[in-house]
C-alpha atoms as a PDB file:
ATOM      1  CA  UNK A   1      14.065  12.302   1.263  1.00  0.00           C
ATOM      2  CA  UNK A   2      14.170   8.397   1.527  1.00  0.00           C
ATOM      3  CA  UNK A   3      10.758   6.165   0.706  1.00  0.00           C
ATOM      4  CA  UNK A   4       8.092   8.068  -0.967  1.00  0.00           C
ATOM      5  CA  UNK A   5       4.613   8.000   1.114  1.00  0.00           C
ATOM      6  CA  UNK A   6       2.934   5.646  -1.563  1.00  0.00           C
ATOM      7  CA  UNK A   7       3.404   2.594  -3.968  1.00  0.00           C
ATOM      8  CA  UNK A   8       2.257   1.984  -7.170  1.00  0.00           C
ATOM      9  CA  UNK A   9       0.655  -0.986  -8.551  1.00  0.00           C
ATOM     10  CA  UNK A  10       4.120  -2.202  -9.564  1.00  0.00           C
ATOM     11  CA  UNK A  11       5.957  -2.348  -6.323  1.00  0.00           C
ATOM     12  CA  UNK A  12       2.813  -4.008  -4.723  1.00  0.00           C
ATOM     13  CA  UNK A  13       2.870  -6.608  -7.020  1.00  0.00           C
ATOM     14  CA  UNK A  14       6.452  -7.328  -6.486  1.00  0.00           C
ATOM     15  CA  UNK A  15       6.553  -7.277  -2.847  1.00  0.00           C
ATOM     16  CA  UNK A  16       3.229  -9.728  -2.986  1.00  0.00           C
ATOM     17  CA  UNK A  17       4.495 -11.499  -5.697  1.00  0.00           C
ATOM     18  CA  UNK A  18       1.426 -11.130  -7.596  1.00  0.00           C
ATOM     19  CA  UNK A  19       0.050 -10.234 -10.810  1.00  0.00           C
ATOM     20  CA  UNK A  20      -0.492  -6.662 -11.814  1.00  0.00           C
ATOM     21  CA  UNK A  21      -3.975  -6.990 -12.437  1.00  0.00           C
ATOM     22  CA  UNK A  22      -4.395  -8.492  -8.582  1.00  0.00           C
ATOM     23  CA  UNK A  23      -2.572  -5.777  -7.031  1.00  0.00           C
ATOM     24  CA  UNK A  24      -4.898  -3.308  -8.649  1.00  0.00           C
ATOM     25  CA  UNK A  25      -7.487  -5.004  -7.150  1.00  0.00           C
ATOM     26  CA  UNK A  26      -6.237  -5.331  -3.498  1.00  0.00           C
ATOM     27  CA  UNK A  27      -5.349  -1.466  -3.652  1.00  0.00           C
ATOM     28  CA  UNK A  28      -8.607  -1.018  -4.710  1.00  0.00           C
ATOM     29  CA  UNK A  29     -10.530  -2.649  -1.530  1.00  0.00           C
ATOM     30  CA  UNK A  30      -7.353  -0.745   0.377  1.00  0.00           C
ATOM     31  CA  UNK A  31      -8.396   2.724  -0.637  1.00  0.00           C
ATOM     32  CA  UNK A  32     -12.185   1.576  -0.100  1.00  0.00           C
ATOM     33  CA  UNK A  33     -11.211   1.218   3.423  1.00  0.00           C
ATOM     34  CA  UNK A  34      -8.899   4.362   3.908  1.00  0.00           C
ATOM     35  CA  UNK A  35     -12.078   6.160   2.164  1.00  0.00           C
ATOM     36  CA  UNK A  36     -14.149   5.007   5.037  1.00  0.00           C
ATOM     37  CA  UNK A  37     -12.134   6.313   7.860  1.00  0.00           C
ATOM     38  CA  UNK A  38     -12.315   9.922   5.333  1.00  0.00           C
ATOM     39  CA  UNK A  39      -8.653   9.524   3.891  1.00  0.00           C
ATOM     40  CA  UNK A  40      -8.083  10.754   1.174  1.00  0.00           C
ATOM     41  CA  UNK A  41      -6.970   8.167  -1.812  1.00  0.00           C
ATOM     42  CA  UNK A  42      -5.171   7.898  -5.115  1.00  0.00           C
ATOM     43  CA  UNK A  43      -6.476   5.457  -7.924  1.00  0.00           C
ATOM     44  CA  UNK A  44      -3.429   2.871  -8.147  1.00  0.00           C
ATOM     45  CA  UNK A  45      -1.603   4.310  -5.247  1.00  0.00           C
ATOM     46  CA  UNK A  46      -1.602   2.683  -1.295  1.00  0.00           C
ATOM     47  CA  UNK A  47      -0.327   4.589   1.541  1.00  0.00           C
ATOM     48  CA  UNK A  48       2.789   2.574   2.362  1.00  0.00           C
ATOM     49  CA  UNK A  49       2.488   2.432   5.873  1.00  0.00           C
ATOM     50  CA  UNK A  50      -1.366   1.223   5.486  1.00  0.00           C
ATOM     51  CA  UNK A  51       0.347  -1.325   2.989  1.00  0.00           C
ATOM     52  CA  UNK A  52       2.493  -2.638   5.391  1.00  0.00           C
ATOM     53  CA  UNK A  53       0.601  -2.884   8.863  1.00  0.00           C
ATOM     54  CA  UNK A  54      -2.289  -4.452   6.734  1.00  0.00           C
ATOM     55  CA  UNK A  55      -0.126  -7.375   5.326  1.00  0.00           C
ATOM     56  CA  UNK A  56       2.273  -7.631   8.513  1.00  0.00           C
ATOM     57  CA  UNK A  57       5.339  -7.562   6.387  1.00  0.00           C
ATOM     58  CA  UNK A  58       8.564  -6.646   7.490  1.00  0.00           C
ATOM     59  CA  UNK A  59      10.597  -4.697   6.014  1.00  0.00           C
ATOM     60  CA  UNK A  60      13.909  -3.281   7.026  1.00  0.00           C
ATOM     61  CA  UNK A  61      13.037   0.572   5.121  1.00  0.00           C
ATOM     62  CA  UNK A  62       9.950   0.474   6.997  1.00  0.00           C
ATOM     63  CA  UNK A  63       9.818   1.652  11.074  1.00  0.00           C
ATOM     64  CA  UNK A  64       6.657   2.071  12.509  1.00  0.00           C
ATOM     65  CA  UNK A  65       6.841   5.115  15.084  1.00  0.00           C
ATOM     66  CA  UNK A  66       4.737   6.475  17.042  1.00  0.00           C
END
């Protein structure tokens, strides 16, 4: 099935190299955006792909298409 759709606070953190504590908080004001745009969210969870295009990181698991 390869990468699940969404990270947890965990694999933020890592990828940011921060704290967990700050990673809750930046997928907080991530999910207060996707909310605006009338996405639906989950507490502690970011849409990977939202994840990635927001903090321009590449990543060899992670193609854009489309």
């Amino acid at each position: 099935m390869g990468e699940k759709m969404f990270m947890r606070v965990g694999e933020v953190a890592s990828v940011l190299d921060v704290s967990e504590p700050y990673a809750y908080k930046l997928i907080r004001k991530m999910n207060e955006e996707l909310k605006k745009t009338g996405c639906i969210t989950i507490s502690g969870r970011i849409d990977r792909r939202f994840f990635y295009e927001k903090f321009y990181i590449p990543n060899k698991s992670y193609e854009r298409t489309g």
